[in-house]
N, C-alpha and C. Protein backbone atom coordinates (compact mmCIF):
# COMPACT_ATOMS: atom_id res chain seq x y z
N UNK A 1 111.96 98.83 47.26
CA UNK A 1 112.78 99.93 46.78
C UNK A 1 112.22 101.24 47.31
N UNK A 2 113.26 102.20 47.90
CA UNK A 2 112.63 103.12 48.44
C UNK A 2 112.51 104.61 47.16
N UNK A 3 111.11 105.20 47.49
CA UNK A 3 111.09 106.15 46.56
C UNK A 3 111.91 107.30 46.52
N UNK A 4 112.25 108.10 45.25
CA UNK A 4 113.15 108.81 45.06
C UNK A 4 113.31 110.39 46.07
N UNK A 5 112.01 110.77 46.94
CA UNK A 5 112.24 111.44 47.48
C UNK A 5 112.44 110.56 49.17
N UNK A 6 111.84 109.68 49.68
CA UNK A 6 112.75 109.01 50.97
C UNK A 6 113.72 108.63 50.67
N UNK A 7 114.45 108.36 49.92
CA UNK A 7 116.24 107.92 49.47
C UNK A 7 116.71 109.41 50.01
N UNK A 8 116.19 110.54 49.20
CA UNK A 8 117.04 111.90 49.22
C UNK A 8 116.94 112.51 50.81
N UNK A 9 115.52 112.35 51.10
CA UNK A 9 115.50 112.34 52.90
C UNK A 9 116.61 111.83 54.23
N UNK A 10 116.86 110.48 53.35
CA UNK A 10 117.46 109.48 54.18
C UNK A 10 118.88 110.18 54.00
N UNK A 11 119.85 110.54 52.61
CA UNK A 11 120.68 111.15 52.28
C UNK A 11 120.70 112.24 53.39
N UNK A 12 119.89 113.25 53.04
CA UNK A 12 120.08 114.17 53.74
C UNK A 12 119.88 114.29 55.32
N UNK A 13 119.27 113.56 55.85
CA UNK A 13 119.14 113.17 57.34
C UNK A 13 120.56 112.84 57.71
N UNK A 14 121.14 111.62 56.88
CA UNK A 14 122.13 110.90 57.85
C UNK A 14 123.62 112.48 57.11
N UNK A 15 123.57 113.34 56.71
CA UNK A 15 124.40 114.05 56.58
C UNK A 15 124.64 115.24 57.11
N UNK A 16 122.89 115.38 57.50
CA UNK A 16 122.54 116.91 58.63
C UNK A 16 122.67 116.34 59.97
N UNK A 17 122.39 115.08 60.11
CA UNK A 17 122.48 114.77 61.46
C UNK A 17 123.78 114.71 61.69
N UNK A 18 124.59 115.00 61.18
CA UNK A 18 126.23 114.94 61.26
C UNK A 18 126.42 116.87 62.08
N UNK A 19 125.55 117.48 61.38
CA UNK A 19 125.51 119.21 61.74
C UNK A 19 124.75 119.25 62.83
N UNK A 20 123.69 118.94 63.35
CA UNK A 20 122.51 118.97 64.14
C UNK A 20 123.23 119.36 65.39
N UNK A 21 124.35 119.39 65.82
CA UNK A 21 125.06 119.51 67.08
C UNK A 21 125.24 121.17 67.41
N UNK A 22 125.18 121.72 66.71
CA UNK A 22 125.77 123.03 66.52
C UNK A 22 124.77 123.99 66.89
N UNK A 23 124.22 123.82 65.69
CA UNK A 23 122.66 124.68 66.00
C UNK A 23 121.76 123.20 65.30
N UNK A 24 122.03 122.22 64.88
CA UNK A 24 120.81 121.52 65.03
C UNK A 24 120.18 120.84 64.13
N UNK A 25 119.79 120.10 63.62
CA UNK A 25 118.56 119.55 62.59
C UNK A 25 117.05 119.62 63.31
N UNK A 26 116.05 119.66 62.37
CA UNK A 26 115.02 119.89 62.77
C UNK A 26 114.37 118.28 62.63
N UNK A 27 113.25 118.21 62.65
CA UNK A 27 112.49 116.82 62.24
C UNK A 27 112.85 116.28 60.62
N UNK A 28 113.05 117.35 59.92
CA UNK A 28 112.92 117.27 58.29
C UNK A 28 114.21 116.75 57.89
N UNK A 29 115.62 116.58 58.91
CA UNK A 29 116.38 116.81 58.77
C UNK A 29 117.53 118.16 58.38
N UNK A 30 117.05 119.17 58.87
CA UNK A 30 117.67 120.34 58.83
C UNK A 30 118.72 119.99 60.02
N UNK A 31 119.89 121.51 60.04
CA UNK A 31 120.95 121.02 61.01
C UNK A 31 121.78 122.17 60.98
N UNK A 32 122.55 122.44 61.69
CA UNK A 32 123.68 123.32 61.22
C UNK A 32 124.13 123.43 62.97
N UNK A 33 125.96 124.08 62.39
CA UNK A 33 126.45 123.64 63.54
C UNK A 33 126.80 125.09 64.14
N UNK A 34 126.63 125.32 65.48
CA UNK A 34 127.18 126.72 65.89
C UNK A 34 128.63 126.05 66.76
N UNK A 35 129.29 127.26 66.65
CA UNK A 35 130.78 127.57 66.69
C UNK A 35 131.39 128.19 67.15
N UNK A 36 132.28 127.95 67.99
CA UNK A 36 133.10 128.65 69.20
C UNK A 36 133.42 130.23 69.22
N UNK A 37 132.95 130.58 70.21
CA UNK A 37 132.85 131.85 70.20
C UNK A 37 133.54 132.11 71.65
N UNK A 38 134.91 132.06 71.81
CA UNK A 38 135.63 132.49 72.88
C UNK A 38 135.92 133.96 73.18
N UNK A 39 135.38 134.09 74.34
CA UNK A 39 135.65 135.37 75.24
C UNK A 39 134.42 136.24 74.50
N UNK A 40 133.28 136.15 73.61
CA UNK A 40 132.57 137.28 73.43
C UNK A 40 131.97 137.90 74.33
N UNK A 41 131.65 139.25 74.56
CA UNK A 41 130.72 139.55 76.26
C UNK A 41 129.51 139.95 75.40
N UNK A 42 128.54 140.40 76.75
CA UNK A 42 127.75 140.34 76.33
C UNK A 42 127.53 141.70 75.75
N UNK A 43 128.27 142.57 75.55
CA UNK A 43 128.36 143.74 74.69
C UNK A 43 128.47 144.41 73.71
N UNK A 44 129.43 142.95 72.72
CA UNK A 44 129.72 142.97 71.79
C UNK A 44 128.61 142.10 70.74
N UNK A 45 129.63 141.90 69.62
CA UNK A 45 128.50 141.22 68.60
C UNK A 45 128.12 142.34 67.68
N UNK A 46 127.22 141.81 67.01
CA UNK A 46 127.00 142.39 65.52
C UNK A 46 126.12 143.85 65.93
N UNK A 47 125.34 143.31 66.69
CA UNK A 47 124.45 144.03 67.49
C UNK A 47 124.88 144.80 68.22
N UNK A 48 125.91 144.58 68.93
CA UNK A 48 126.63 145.58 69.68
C UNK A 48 125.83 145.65 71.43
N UNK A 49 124.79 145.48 71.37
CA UNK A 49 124.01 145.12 72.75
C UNK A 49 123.43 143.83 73.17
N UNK A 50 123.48 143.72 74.24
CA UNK A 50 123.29 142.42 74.58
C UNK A 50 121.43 141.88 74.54
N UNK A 51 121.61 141.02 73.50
CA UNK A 51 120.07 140.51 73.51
C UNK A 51 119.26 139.56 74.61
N UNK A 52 118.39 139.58 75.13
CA UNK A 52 117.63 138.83 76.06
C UNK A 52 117.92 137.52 75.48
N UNK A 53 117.64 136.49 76.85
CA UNK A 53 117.59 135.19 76.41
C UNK A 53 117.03 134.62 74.94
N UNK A 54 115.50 135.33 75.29
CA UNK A 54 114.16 134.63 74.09
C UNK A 54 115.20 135.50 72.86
N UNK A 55 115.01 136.56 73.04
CA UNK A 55 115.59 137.03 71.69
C UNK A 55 116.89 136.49 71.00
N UNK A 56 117.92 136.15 71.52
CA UNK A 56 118.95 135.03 71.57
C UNK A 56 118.52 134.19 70.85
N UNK A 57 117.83 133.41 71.54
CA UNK A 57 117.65 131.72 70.61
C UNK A 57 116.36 131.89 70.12
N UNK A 58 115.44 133.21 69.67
CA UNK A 58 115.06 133.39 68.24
C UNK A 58 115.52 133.88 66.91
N UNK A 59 116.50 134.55 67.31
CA UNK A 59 117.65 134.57 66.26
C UNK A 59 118.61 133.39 66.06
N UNK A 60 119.03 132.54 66.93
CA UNK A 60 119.99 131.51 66.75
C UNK A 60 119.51 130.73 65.79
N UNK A 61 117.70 130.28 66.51
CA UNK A 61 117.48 128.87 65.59
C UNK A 61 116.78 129.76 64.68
N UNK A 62 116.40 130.73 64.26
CA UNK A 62 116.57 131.62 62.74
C UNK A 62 117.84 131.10 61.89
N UNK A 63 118.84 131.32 62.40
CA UNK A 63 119.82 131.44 61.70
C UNK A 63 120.34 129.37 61.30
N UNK A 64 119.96 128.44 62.19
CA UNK A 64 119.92 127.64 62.37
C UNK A 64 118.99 126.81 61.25
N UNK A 65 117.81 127.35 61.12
CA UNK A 65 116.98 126.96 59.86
C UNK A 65 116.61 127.61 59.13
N UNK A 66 117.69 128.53 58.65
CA UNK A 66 117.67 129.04 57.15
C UNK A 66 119.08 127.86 56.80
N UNK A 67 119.91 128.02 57.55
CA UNK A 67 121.25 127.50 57.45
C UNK A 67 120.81 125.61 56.96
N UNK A 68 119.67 125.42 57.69
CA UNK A 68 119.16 123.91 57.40
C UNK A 68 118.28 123.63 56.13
N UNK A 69 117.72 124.92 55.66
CA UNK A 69 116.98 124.78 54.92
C UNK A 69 117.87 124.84 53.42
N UNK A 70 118.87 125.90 53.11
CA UNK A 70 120.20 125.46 52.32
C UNK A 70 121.31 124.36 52.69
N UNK A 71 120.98 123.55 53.28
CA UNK A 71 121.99 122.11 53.20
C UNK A 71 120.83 121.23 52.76
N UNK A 72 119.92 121.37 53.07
CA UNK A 72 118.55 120.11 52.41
C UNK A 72 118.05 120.29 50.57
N UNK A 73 118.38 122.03 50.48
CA UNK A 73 118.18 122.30 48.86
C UNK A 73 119.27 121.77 48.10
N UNK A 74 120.40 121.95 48.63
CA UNK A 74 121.50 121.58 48.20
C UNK A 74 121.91 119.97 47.96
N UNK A 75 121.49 119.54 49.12
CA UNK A 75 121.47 118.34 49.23
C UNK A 75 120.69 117.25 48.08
N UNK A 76 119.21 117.90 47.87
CA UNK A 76 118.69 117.41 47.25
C UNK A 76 118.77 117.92 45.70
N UNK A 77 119.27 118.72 45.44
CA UNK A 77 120.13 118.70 44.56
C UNK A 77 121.00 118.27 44.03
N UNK A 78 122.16 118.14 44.48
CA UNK A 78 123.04 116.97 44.44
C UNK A 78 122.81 115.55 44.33
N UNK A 79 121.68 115.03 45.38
CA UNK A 79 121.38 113.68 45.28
C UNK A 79 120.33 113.21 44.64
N UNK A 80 119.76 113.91 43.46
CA UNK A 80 118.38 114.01 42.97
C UNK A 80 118.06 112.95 42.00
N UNK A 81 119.36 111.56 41.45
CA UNK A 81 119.21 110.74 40.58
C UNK A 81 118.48 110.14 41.16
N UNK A 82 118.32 109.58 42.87
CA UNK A 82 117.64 108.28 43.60
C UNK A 82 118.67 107.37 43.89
N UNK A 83 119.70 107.14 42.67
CA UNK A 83 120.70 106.35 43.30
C UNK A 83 121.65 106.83 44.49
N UNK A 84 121.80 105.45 45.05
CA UNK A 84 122.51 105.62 46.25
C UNK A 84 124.04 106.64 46.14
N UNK A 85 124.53 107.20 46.82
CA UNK A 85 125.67 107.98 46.62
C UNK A 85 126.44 107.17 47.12
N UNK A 86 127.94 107.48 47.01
CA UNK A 86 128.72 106.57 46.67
C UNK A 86 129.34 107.15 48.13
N UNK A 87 131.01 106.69 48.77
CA UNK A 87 130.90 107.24 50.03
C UNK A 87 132.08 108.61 49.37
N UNK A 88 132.31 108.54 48.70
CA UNK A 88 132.97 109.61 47.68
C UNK A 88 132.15 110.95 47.22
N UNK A 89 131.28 110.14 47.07
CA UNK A 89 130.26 111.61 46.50
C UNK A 89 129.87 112.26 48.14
N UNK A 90 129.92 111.32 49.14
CA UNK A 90 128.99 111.79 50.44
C UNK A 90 130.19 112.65 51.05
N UNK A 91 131.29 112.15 50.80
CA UNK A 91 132.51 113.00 51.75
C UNK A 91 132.87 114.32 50.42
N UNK A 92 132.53 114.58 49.43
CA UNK A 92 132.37 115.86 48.61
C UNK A 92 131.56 116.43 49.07
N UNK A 93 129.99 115.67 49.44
CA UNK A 93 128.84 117.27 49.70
C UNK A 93 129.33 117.49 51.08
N UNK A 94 129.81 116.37 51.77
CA UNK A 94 130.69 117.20 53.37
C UNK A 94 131.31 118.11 52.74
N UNK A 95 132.92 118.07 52.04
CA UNK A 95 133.74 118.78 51.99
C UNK A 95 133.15 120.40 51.40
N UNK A 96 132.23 119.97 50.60
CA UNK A 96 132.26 121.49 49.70
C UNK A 96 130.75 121.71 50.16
N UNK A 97 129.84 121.41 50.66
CA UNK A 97 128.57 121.85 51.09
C UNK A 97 128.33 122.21 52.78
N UNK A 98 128.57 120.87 52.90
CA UNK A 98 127.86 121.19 54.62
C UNK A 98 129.29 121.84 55.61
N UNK A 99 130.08 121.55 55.36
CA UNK A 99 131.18 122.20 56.26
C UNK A 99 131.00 123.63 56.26
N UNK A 100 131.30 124.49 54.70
CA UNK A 100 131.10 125.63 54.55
C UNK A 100 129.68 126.49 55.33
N UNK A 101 128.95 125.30 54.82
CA UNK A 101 127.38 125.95 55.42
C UNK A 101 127.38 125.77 56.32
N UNK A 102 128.08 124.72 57.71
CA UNK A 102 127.55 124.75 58.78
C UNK A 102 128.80 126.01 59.32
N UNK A 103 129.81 126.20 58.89
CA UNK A 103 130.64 127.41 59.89
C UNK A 103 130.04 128.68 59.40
N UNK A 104 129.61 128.52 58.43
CA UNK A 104 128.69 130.17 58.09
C UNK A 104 127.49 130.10 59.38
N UNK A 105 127.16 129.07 59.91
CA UNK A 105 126.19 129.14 60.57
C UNK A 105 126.81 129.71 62.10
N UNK A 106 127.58 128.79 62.46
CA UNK A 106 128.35 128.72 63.65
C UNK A 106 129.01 130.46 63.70
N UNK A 107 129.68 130.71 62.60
CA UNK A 107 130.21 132.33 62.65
C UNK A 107 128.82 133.34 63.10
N UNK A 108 127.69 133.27 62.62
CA UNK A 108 126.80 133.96 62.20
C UNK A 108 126.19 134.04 63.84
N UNK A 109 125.85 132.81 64.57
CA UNK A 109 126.14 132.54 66.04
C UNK A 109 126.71 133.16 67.09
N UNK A 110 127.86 132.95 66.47
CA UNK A 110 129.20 133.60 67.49
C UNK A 110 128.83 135.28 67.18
N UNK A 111 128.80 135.46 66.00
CA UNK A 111 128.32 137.24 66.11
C UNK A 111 127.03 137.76 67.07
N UNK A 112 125.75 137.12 67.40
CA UNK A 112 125.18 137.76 68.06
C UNK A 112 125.57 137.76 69.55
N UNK A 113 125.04 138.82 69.86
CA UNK A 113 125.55 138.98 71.62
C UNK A 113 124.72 138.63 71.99
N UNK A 114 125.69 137.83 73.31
CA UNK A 114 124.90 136.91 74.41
C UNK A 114 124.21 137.37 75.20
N UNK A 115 123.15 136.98 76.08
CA UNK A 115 122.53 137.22 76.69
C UNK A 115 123.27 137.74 77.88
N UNK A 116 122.67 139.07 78.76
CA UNK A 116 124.02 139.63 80.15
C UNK A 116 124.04 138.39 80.78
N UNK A 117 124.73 137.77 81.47
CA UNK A 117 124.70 136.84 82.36
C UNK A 117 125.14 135.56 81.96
N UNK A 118 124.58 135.06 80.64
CA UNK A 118 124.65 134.02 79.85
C UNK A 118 125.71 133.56 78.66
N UNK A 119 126.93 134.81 79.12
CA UNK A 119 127.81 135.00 77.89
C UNK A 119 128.81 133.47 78.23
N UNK A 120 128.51 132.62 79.41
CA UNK A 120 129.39 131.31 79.91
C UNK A 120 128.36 130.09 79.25
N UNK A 121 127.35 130.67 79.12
CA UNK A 121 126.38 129.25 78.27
C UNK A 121 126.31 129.53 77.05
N UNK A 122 126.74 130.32 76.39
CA UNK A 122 126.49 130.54 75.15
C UNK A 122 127.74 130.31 74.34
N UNK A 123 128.77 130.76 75.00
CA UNK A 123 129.98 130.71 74.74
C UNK A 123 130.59 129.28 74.68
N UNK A 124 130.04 128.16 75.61
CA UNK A 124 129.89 126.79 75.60
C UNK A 124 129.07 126.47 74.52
N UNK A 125 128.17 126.99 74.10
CA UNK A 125 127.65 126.51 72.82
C UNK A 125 128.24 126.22 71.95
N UNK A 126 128.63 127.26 71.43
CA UNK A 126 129.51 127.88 70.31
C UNK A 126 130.66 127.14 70.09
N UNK A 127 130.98 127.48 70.74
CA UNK A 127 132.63 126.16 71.43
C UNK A 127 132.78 124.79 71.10
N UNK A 128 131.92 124.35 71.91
CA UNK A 128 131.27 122.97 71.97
C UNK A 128 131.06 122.52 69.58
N UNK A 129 129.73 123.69 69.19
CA UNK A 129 129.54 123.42 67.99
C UNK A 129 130.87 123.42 66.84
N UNK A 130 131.77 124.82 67.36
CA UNK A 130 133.19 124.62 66.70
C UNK A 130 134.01 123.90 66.87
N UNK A 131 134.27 122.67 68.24
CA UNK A 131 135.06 121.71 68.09
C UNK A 131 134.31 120.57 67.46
N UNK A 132 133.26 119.93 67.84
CA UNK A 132 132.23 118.88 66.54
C UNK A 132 132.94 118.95 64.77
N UNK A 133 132.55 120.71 64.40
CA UNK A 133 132.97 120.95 62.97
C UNK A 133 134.48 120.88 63.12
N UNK A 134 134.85 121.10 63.50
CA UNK A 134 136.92 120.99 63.69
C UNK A 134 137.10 119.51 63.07
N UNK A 135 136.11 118.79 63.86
CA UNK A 135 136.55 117.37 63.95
C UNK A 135 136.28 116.52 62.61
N UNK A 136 134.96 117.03 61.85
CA UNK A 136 134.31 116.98 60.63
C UNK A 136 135.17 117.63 59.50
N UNK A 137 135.76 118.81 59.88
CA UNK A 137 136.96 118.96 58.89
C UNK A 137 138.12 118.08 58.68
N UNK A 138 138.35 117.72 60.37
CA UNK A 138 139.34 116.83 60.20
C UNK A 138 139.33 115.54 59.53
N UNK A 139 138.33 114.91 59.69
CA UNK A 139 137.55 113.79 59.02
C UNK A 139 136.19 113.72 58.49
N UNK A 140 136.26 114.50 56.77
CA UNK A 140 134.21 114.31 56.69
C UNK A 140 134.06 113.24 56.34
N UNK A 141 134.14 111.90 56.25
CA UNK A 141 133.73 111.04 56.82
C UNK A 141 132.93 110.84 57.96
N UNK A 142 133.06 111.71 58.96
CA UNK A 142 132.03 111.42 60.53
C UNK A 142 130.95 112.39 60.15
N UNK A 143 130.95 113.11 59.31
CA UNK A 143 129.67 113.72 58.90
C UNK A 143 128.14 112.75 58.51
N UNK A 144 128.55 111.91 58.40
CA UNK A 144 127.54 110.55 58.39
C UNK A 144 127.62 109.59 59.51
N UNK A 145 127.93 109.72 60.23
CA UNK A 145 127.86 109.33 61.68
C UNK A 145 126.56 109.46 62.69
N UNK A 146 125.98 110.99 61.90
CA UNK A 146 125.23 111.48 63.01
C UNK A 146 125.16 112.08 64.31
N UNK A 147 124.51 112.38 65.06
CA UNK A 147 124.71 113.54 66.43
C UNK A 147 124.21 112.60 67.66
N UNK A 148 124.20 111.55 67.71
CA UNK A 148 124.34 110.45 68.72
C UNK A 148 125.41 110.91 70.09
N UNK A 149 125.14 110.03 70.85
CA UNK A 149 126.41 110.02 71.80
C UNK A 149 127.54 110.23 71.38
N UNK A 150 127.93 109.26 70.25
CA UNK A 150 129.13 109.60 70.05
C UNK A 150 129.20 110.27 68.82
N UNK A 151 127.92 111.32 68.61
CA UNK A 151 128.52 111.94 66.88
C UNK A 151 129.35 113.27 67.46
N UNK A 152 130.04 114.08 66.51
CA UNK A 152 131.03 114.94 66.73
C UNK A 152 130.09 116.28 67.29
N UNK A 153 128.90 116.33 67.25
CA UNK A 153 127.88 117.73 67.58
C UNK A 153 127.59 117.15 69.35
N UNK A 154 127.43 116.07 69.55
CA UNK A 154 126.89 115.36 70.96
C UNK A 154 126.80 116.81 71.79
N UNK A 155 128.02 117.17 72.53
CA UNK A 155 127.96 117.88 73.31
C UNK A 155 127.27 119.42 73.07
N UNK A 156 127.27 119.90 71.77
CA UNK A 156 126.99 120.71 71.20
C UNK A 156 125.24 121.11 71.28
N UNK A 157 124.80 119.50 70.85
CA UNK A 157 123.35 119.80 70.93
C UNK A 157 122.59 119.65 72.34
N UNK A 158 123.69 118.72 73.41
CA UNK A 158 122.79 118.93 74.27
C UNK A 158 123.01 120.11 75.31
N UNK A 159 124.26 120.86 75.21
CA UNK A 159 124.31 121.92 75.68
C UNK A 159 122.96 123.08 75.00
N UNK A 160 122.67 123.45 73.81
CA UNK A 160 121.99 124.02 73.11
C UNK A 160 120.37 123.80 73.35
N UNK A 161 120.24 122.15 73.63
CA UNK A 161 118.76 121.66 74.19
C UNK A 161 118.56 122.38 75.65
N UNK A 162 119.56 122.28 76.58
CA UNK A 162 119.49 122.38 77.86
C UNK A 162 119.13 124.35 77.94
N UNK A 163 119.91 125.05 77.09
CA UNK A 163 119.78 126.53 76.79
C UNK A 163 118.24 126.84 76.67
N UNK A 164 117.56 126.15 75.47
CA UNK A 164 116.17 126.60 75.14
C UNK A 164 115.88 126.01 73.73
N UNK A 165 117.44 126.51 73.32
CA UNK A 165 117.37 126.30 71.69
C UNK A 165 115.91 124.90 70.75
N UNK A 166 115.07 125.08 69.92
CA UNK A 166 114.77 124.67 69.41
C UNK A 166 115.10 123.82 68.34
N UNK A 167 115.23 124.21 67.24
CA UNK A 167 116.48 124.71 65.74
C UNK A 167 117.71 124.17 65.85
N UNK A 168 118.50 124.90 66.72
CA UNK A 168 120.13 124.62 66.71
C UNK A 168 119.62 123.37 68.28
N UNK A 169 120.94 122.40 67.56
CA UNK A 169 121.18 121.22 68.93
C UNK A 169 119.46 120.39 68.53
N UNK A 170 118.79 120.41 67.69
CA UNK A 170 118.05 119.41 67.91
C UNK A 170 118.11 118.03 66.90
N UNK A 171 119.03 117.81 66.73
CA UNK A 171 119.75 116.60 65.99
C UNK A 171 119.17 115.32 66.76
């Protein structure tokens, strides 16, 4: 019998690894998904100026594992009896937890400005992480799937690995 905090691990792994595409899960199972960000330049954004690469994806996977670190509190919150969740209860903490939290992540993404030069890889990020979550809305059910070849983040995280990203895309 597994103990009550590897049950809630395992919970929360196979539900972040559903996000990990976006901006990512970490080892702990953290995750969150970044989200299409069409046509931003590198001018715009919250910031309004365009941030360097490093500075980029130290804010991304910032934003990436705070965003992971509230789907794992939450998570383990929710799943804190030990008993197994039901696939009812698992497609609720999709519907009302991790969806919300991973496009807060993905929006939060799409607001910083891209790096000059890099506004075509970043913008593929983003993209890439907002069609994964599209698809997870469409069905949270695949939110327990995971970020495999064929999970809905795939392209998401390895575009994001190939960038630099740490945090986000390491599902």
């Amino acid at each position: 019998m597994r103990s009550k905090t590897s049950f809630i691990a395992l919970i929360c792994a196979a539900l972040i690894t559903l996000v990990a595409a976006g901006c990512g899960g970490d080892d702990e199972g953290s995750s969150s998904g970044a989200s299409g960000a069409s046509g931003a330049s590198g001018a715009s954004g919250a910031e309004g100026t365009a941030l360097t690469k490093e500075q980029w994806i130290a804010k991304a996977d910032a934003i990436c594992k705070k965003g992971d670190e509230a789907i794992n509190k939450a998570a383990q919150q929710t799943f804190s009896s030990g008993q197994q969740p039901s696939a009812d209860q698992l497609k609720q903490f999709a519907t009302q937890t991790l969806i919300p939290a991973v496009q807060e992540q993905v929006t939060a993404l799409q607001a910083l400005p891209p790096p000059s030069g890099d506004e075509d890889q970043v913008n593929a990020i983003v993209d890439a992480a907002q069609e994964g979550l599209d698809k997870i809305k469409a069905n949270p059910e695949l939110a327990t799937q995971g970020s495999g070849s064929g999970g809905a983040f795939a392209k998401a995280d390895q575009l994001a690995q190939d960038y630099g990203l740490k945090e986000c895309g390491s599902g």
